[in-house]
Each structure stands twice: as C-alpha cells, then as structure tokens.
PDB file of N, CA and C in Angstrom:
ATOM      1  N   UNK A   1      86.049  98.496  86.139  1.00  0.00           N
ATOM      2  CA  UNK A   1      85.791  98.878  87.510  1.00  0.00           C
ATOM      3  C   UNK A   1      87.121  98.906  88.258  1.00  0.00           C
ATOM      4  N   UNK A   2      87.765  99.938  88.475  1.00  0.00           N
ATOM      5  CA  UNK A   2      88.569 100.033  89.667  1.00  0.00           C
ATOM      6  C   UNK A   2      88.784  99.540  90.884  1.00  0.00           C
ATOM      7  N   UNK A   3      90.258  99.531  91.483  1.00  0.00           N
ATOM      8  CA  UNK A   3      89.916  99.087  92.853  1.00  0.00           C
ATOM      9  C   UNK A   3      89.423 100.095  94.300  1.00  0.00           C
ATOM     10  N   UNK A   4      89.278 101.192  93.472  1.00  0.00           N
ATOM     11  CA  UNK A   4      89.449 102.712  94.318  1.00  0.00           C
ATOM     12  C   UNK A   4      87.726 102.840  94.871  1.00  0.00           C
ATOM     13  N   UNK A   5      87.909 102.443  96.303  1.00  0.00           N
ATOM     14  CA  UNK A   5      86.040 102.984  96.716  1.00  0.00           C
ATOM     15  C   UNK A   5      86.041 103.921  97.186  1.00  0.00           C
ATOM     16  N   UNK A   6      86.480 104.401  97.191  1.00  0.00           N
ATOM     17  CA  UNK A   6      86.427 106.382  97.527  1.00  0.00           C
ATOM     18  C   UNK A   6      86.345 106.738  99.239  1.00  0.00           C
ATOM     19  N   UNK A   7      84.880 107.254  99.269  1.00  0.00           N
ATOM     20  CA  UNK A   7      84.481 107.473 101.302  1.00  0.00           C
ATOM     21  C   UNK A   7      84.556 106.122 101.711  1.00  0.00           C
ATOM     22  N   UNK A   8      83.883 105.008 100.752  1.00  0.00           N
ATOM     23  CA  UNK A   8      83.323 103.965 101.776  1.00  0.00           C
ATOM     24  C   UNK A   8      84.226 103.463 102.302  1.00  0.00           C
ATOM     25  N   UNK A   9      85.074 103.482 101.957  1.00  0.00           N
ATOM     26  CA  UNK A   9      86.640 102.808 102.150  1.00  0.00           C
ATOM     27  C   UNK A   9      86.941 102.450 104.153  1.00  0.00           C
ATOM     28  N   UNK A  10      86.592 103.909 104.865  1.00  0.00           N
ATOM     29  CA  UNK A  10      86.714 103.711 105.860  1.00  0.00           C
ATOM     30  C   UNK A  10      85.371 103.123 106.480  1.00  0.00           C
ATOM     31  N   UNK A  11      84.528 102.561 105.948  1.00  0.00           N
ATOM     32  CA  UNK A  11      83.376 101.995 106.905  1.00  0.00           C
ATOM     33  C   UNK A  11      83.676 100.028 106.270  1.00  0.00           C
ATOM     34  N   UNK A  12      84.834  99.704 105.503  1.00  0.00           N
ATOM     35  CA  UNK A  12      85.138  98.381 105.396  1.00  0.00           C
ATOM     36  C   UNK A  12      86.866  98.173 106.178  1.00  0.00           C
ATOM     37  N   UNK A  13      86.537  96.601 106.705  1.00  0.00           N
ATOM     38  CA  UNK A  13      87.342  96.238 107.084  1.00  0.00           C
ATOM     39  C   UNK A  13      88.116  94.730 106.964  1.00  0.00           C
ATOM     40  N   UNK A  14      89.239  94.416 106.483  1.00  0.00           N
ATOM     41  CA  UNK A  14      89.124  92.998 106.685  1.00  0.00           C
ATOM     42  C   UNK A  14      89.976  92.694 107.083  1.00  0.00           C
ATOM     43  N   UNK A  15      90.130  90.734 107.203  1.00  0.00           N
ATOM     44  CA  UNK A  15      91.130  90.441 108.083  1.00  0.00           C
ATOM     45  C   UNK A  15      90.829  89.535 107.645  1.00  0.00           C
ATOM     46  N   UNK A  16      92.080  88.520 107.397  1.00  0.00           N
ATOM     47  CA  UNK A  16      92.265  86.887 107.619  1.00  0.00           C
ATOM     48  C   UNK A  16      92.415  86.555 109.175  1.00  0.00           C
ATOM     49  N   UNK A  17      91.280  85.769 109.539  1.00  0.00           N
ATOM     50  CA  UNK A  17      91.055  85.057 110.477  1.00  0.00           C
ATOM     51  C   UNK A  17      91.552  83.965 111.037  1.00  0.00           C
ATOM     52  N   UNK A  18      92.213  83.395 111.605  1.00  0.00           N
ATOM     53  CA  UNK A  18      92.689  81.992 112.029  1.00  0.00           C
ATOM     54  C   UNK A  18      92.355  81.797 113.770  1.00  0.00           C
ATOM     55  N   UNK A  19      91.817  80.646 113.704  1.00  0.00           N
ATOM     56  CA  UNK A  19      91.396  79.860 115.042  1.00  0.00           C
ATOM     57  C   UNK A  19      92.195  78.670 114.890  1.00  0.00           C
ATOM     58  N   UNK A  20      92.258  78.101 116.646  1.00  0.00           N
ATOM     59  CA  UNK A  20      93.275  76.774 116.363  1.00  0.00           C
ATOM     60  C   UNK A  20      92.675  76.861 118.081  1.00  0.00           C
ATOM     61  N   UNK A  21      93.043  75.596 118.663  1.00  0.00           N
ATOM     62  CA  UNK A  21      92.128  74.930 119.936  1.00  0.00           C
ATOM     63  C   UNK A  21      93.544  74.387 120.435  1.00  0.00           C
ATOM     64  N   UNK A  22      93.902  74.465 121.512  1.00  0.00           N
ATOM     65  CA  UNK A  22      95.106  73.952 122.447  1.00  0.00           C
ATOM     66  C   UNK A  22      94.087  73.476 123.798  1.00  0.00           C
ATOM     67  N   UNK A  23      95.252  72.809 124.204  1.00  0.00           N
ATOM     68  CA  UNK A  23      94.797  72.594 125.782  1.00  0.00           C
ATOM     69  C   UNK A  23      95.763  73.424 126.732  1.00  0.00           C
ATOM     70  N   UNK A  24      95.077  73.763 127.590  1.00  0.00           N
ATOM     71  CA  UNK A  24      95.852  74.550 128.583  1.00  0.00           C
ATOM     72  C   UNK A  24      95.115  73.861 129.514  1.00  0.00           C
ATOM     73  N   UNK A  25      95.936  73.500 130.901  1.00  0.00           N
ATOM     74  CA  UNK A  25      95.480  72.863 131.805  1.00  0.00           C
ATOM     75  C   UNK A  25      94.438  71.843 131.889  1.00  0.00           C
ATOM     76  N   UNK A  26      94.491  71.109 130.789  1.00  0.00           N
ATOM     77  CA  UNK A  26      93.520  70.191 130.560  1.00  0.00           C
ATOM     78  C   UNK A  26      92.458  70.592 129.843  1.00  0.00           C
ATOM     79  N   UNK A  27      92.269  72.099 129.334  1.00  0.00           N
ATOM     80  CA  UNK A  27      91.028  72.019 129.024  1.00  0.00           C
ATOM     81  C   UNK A  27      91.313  73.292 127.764  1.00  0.00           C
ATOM     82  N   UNK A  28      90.322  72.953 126.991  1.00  0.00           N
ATOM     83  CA  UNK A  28      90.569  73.767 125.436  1.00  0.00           C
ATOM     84  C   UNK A  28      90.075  74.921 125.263  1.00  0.00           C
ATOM     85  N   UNK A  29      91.122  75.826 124.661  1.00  0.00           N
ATOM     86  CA  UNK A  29      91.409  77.069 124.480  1.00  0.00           C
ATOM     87  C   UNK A  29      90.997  77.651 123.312  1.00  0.00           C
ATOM     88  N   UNK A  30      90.632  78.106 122.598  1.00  0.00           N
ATOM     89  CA  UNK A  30      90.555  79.097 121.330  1.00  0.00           C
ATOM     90  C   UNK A  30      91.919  80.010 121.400  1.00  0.00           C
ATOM     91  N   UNK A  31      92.944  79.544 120.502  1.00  0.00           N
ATOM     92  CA  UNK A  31      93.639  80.661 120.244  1.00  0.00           C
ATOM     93  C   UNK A  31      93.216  81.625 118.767  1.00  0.00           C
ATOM     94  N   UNK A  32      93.547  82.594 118.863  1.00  0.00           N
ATOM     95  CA  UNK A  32      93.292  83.383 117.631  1.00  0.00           C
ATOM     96  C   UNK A  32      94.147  84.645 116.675  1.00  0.00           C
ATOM     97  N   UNK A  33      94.486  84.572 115.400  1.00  0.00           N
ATOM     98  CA  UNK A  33      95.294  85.644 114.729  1.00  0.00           C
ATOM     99  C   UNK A  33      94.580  86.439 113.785  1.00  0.00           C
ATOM    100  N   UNK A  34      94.608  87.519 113.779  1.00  0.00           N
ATOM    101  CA  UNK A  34      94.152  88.104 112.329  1.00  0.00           C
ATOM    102  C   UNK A  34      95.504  88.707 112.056  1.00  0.00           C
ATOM    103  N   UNK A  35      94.901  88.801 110.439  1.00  0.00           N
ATOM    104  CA  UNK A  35      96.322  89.137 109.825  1.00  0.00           C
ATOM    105  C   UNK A  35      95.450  90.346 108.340  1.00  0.00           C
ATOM    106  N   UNK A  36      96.087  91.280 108.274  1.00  0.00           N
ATOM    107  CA  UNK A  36      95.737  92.641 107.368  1.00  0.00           C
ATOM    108  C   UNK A  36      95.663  91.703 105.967  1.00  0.00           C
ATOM    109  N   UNK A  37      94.969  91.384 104.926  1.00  0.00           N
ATOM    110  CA  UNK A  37      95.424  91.392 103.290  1.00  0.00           C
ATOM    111  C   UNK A  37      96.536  92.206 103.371  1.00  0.00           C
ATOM    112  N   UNK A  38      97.541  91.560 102.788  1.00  0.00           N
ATOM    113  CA  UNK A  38      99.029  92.297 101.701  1.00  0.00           C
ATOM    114  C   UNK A  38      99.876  92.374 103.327  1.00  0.00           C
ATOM    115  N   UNK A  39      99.646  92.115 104.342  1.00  0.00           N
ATOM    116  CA  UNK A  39     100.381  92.464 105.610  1.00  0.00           C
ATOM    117  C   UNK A  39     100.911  91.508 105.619  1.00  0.00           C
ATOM    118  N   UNK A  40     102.276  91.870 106.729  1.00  0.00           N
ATOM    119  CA  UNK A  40     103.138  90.459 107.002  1.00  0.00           C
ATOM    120  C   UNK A  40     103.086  90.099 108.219  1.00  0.00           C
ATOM    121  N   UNK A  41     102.727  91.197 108.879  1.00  0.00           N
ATOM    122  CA  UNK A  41     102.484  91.008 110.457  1.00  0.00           C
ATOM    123  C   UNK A  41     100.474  90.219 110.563  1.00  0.00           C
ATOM    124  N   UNK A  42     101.167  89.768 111.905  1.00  0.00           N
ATOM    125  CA  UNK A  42      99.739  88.992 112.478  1.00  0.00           C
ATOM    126  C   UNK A  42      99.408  90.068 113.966  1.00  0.00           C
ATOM    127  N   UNK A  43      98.613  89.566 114.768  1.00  0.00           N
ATOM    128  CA  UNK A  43      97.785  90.229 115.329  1.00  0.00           C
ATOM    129  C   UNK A  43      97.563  88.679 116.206  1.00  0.00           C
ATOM    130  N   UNK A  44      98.133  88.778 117.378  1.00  0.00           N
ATOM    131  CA  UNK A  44      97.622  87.443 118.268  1.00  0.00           C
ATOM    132  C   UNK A  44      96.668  87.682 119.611  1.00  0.00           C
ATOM    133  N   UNK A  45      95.752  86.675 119.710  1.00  0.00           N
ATOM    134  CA  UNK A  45      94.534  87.005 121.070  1.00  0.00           C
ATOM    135  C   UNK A  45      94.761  85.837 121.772  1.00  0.00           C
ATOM    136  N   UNK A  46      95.133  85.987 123.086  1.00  0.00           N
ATOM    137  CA  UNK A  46      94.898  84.471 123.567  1.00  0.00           C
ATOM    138  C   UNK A  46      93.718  83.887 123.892  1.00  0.00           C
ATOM    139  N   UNK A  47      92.164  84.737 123.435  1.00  0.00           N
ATOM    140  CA  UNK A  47      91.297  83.983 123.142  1.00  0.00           C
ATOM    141  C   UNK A  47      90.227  85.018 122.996  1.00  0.00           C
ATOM    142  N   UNK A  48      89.004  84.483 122.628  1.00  0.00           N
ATOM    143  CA  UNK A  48      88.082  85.012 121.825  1.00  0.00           C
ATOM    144  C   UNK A  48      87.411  86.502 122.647  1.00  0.00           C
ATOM    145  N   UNK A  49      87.454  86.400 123.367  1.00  0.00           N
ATOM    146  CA  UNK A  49      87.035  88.443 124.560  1.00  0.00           C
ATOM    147  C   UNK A  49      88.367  88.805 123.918  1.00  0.00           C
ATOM    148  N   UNK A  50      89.698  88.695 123.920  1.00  0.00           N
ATOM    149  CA  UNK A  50      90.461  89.484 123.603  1.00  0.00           C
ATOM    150  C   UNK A  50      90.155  89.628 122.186  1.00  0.00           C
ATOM    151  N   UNK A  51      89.721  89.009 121.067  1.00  0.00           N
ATOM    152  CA  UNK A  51      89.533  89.022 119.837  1.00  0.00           C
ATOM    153  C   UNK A  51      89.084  90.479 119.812  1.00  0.00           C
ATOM    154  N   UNK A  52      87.180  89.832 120.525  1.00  0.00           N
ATOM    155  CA  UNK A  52      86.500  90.807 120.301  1.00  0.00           C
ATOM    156  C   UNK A  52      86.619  92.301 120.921  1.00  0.00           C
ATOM    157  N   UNK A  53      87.369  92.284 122.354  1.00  0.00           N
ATOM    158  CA  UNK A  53      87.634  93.727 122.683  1.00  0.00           C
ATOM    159  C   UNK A  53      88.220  94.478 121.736  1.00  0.00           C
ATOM    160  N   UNK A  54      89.284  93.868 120.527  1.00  0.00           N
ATOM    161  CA  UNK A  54      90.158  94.674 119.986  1.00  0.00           C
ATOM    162  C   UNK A  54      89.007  95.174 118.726  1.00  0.00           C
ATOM    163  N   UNK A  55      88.110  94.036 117.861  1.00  0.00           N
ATOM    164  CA  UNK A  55      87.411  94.258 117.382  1.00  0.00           C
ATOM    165  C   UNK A  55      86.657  95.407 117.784  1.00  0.00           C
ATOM    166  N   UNK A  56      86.033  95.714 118.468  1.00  0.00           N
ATOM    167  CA  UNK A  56      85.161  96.709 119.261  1.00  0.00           C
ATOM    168  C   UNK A  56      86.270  98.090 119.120  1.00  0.00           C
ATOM    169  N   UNK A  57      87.128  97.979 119.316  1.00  0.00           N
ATOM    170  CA  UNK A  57      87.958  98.962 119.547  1.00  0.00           C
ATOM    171  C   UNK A  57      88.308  99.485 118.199  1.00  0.00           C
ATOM    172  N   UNK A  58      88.344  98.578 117.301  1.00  0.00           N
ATOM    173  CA  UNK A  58      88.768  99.263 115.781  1.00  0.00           C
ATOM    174  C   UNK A  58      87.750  99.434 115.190  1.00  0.00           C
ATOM    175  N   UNK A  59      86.709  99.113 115.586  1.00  0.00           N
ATOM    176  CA  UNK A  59      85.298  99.560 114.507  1.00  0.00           C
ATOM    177  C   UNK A  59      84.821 100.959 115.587  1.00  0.00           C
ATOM    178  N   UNK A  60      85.227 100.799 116.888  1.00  0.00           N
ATOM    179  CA  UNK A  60      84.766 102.414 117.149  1.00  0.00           C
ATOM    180  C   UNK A  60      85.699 103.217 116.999  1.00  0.00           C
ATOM    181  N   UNK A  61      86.927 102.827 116.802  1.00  0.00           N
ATOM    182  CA  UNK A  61      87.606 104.288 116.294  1.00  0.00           C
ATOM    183  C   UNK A  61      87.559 104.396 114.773  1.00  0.00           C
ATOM    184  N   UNK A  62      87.293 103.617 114.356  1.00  0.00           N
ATOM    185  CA  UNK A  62      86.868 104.149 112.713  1.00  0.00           C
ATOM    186  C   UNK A  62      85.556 104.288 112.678  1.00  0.00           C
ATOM    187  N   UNK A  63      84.471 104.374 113.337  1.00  0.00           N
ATOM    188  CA  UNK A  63      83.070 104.808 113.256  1.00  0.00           C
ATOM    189  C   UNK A  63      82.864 106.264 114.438  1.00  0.00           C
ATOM    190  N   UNK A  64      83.960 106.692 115.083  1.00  0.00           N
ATOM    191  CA  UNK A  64      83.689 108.114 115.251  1.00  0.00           C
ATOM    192  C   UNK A  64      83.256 109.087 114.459  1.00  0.00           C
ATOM    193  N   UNK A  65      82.658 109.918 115.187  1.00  0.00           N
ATOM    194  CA  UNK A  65      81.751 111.094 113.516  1.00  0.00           C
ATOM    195  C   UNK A  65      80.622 110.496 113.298  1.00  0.00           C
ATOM    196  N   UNK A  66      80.228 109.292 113.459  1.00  0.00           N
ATOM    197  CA  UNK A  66      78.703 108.971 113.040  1.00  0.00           C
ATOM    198  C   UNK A  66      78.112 108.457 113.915  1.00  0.00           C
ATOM    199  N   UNK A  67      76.645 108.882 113.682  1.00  0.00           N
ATOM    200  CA  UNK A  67      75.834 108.994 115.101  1.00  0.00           C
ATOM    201  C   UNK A  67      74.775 108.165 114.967  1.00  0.00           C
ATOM    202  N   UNK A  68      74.817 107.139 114.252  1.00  0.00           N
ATOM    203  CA  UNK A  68      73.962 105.687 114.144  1.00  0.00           C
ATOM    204  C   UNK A  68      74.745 104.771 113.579  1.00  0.00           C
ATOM    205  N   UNK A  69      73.876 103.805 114.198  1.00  0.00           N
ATOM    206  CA  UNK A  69      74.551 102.416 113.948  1.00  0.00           C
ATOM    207  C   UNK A  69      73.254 101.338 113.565  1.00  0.00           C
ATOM    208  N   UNK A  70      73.897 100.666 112.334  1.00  0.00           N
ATOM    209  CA  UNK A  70      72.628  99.643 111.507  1.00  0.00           C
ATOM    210  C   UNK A  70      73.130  98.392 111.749  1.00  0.00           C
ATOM    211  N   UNK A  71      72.347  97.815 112.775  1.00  0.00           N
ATOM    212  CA  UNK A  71      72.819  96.092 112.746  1.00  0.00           C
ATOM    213  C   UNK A  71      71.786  95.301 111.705  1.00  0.00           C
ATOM    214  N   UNK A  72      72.562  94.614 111.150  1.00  0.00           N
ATOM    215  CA  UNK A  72      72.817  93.676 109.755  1.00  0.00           C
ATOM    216  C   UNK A  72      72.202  92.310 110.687  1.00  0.00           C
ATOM    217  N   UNK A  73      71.098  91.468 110.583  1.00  0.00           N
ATOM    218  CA  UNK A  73      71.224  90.154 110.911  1.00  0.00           C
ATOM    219  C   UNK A  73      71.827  89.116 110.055  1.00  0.00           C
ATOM    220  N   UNK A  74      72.418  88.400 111.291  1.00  0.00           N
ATOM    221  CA  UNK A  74      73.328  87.401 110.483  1.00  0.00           C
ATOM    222  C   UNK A  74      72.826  86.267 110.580  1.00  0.00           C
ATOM    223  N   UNK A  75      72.889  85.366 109.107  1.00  0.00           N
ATOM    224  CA  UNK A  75      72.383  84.332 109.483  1.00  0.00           C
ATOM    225  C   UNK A  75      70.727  84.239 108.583  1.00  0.00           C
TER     226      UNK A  75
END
C-alpha cells in the first residue's frame, strides 16, 4: 500500500497540536501551536477563538467546490 491517496488528499488535514496554560493577569490562558508533519515552522494562537477562526478558515478554503457538508459526531 502506498503513501499516495490520490483526490482524497485535499479533504485530509493534519497538525500537531500543542496546548500549554499561562497566567496572564492572574488568570489562565490557553496558549496554542500547530505545527504541519515534516514542517519546521509552528503556527501560534494566543488562544483557543484564534485557533479555531484559523481552523474555519483552512477547512473552508480547502472545501470550496463542494456543496455539502457531513458532520461526524464526536464522541
């Protein structure tokens, strides 16, 4: 089996994830990085809405062209 997935390729995505908790003004923060497999660069959020705006933003520009969407329950 190869590592080559052909179309599906653009409907997967991944990322190494890292969370870590600071205090800022007394009170605790979620900081957050993703980082590409095989990449050297990181990707920093100073907290979890910025995570997810960017998230949102890279799954709709790689899900342009298709005109449904299948939510998966998690859990």
């Amino acid at each position: 089996m190869g590592g080559d997935l052909g179309p599906r390729r653009a409907e997967y995505i991944s990322y190494l994830l890292r969370l870590w908790r600071v205090t800022v003004e007394g009170a605790p923060v979620w900081r957050v990085s993703l980082q590409r497999p095989g990449a050297a660069e990181q990707t920093a959020f100073a907290g979890l809405d910025e995570l997810l705006a960017f998230l949102r933003a890279e799954t709709r520009e790689r899900g342009k062209g298709q005109t449904t969407e299948t939510e998966v329950p998690m859990g």
